[in-house]
N, C-alpha and C. Protein backbone atom coordinates (compact mmCIF):
# COMPACT_ATOMS: atom_id res chain seq x y z
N UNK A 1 24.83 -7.52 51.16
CA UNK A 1 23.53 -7.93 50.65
C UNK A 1 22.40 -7.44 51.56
N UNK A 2 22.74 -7.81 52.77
CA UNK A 2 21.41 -7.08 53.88
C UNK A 2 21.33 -5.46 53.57
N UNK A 3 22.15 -4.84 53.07
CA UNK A 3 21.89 -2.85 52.94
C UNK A 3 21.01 -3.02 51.73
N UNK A 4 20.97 -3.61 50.53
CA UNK A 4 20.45 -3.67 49.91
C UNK A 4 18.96 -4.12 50.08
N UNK A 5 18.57 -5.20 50.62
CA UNK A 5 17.43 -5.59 51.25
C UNK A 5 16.94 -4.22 51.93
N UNK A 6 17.64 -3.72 52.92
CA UNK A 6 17.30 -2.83 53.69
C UNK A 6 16.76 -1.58 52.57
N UNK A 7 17.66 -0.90 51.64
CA UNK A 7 17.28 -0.02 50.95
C UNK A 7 15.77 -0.21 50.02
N UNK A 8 16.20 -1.37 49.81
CA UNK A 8 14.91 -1.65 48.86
C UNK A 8 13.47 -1.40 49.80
N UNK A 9 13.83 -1.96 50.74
CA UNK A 9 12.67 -1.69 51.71
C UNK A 9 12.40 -0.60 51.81
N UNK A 10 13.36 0.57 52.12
CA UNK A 10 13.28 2.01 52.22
C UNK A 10 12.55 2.36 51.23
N UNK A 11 13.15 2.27 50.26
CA UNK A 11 12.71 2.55 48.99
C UNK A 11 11.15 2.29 48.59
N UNK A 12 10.69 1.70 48.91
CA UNK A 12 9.49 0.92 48.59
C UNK A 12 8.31 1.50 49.56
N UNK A 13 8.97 2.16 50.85
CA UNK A 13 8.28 3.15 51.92
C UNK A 13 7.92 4.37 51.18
N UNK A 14 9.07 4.93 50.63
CA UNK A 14 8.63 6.47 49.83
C UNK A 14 7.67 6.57 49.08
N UNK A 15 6.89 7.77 49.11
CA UNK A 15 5.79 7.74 48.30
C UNK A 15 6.41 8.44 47.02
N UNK A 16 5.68 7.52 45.83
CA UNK A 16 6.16 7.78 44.49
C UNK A 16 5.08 8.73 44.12
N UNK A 17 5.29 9.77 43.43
CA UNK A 17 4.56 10.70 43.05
C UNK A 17 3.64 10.13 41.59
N UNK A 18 4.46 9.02 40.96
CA UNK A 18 3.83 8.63 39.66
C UNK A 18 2.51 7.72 40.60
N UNK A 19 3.02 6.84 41.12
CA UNK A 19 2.24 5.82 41.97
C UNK A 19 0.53 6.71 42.33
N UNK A 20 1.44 7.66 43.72
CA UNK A 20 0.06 8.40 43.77
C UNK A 20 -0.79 9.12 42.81
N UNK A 21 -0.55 9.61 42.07
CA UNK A 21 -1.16 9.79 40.30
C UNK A 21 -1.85 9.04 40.14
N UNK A 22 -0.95 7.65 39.58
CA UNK A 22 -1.95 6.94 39.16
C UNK A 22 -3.15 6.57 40.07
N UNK A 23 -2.78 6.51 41.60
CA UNK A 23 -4.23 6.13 42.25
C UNK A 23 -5.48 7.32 41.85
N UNK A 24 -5.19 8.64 41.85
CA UNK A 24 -6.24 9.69 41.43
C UNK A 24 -6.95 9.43 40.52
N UNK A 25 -6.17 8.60 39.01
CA UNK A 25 -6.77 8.71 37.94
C UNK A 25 -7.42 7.03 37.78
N UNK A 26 -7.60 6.38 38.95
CA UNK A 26 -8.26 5.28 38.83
C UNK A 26 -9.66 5.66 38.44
N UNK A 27 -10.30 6.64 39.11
CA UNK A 27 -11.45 7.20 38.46
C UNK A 27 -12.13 7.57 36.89
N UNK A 28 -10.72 8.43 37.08
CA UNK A 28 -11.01 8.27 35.38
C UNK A 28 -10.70 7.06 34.59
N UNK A 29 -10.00 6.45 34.62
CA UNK A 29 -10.15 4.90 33.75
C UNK A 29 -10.92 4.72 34.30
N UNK A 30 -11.75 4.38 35.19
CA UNK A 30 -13.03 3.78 35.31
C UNK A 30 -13.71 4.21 34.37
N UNK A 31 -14.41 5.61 34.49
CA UNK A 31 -14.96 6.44 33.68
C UNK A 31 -14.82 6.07 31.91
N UNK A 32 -14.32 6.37 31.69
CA UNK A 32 -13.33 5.83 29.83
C UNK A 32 -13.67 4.55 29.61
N UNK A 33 -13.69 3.53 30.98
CA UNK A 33 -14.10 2.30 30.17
C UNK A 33 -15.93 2.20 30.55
N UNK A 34 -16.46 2.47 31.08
CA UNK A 34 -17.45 2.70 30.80
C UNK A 34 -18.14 3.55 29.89
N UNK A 35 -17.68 4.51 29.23
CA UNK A 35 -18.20 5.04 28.24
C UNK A 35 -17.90 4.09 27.03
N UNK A 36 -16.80 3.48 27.06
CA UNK A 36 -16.43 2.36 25.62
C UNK A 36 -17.43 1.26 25.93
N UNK A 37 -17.44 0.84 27.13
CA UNK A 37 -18.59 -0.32 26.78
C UNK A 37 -19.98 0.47 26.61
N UNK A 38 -20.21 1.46 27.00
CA UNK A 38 -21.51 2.04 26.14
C UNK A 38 -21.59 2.61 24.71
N UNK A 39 -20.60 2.46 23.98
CA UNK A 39 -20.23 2.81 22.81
C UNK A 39 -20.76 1.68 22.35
N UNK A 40 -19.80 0.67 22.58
CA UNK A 40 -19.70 -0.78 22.42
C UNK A 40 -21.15 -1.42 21.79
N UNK A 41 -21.67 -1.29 22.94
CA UNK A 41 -24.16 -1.44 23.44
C UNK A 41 -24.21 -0.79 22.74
N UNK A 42 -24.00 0.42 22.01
CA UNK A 42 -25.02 1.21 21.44
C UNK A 42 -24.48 0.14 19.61
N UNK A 43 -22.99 0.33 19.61
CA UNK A 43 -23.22 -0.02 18.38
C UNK A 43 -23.64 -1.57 17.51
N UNK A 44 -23.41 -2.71 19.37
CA UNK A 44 -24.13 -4.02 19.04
C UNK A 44 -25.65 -3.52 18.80
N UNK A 45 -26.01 -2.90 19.45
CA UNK A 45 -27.46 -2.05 19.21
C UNK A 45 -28.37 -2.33 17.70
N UNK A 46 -27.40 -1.26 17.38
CA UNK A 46 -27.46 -0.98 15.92
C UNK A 46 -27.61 -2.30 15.15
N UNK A 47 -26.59 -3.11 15.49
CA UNK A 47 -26.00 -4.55 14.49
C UNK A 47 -27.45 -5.36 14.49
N UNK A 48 -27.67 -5.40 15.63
CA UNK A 48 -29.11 -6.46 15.67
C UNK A 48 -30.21 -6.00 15.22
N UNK A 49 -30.38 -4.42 15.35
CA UNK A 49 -31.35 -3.74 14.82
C UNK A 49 -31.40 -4.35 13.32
N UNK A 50 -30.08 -4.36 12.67
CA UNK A 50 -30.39 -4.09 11.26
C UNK A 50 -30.22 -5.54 10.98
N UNK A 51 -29.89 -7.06 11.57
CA UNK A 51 -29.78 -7.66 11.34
C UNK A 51 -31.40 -9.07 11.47
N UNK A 52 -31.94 -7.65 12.31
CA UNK A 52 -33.42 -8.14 12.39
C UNK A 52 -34.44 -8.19 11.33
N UNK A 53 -33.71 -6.88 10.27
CA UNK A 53 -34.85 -6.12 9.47
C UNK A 53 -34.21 -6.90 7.95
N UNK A 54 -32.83 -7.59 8.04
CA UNK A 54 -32.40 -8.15 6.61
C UNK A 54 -32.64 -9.78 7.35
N UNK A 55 -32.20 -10.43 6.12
CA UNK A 55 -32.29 -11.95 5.76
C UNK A 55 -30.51 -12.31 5.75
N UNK A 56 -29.39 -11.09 5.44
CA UNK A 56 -28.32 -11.75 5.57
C UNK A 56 -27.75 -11.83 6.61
N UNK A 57 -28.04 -12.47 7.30
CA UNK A 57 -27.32 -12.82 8.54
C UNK A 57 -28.05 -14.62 8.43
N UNK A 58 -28.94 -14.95 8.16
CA UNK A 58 -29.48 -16.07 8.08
C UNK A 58 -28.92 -16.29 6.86
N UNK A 59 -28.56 -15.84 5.90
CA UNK A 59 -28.19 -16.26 4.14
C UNK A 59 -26.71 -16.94 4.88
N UNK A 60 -25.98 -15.63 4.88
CA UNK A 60 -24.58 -15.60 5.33
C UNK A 60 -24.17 -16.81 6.69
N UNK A 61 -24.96 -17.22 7.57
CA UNK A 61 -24.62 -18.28 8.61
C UNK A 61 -25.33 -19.48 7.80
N UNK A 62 -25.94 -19.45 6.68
CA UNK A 62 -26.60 -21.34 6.08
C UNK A 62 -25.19 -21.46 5.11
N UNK A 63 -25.23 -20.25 4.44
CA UNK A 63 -23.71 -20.63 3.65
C UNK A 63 -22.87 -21.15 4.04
N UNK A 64 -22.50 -20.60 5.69
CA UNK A 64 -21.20 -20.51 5.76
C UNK A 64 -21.44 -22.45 6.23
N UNK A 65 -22.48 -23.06 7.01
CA UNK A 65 -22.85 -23.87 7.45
C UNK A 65 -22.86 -24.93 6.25
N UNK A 66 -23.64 -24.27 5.77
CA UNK A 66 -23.40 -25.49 3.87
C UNK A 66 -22.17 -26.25 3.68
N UNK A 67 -21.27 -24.75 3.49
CA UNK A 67 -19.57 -24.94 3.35
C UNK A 67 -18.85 -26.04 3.88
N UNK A 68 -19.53 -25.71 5.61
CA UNK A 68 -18.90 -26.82 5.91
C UNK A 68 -18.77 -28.30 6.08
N UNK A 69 -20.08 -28.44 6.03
CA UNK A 69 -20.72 -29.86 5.86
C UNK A 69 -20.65 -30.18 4.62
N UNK A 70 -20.68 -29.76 3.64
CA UNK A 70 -20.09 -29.88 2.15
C UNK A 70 -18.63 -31.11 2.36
N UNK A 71 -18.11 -30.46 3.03
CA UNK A 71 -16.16 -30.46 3.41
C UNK A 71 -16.21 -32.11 4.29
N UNK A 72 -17.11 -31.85 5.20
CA UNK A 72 -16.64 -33.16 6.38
C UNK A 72 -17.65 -34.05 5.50
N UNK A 73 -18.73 -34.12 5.23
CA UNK A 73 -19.45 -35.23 4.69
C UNK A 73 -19.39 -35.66 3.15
């Protein structure tokens, strides 16, 4: 049981070539998720833009609000 302990340890010393990879490309996932949350902003963007200039978003949340107070009361 102790060689095993021991190996694992060894083992765990070597540098993994996937391991070091992945540390390089921490950058780029950084990168990727910051462009998605600016995707993200641009297209909540949009949503409020157009939800400023209509009435359904106020139609659509009294309905849905109606509905439910309809139900419990």
């Amino acid at each position: 049981m102790h060689h095993i302990v021991l190996l694992h340890i060894w083992l765990l010393g070597v540098p993994d070539p996937l391991r070091a990879r992945a540390v390089r490309d921490d950058g780029q996932s950084t990168a990727e998720y910051a462009l998605v949350v600016l995707g993200a902003a641009g297209v909540a963007m949009l949503l409020v833009a157009w939800a400023t200039k209509t009435d359904r978003v106020t139609r659509l949340l009294n309905s849905v609000l109606d509905g439910v107070l309809s139900k419990v009361g």
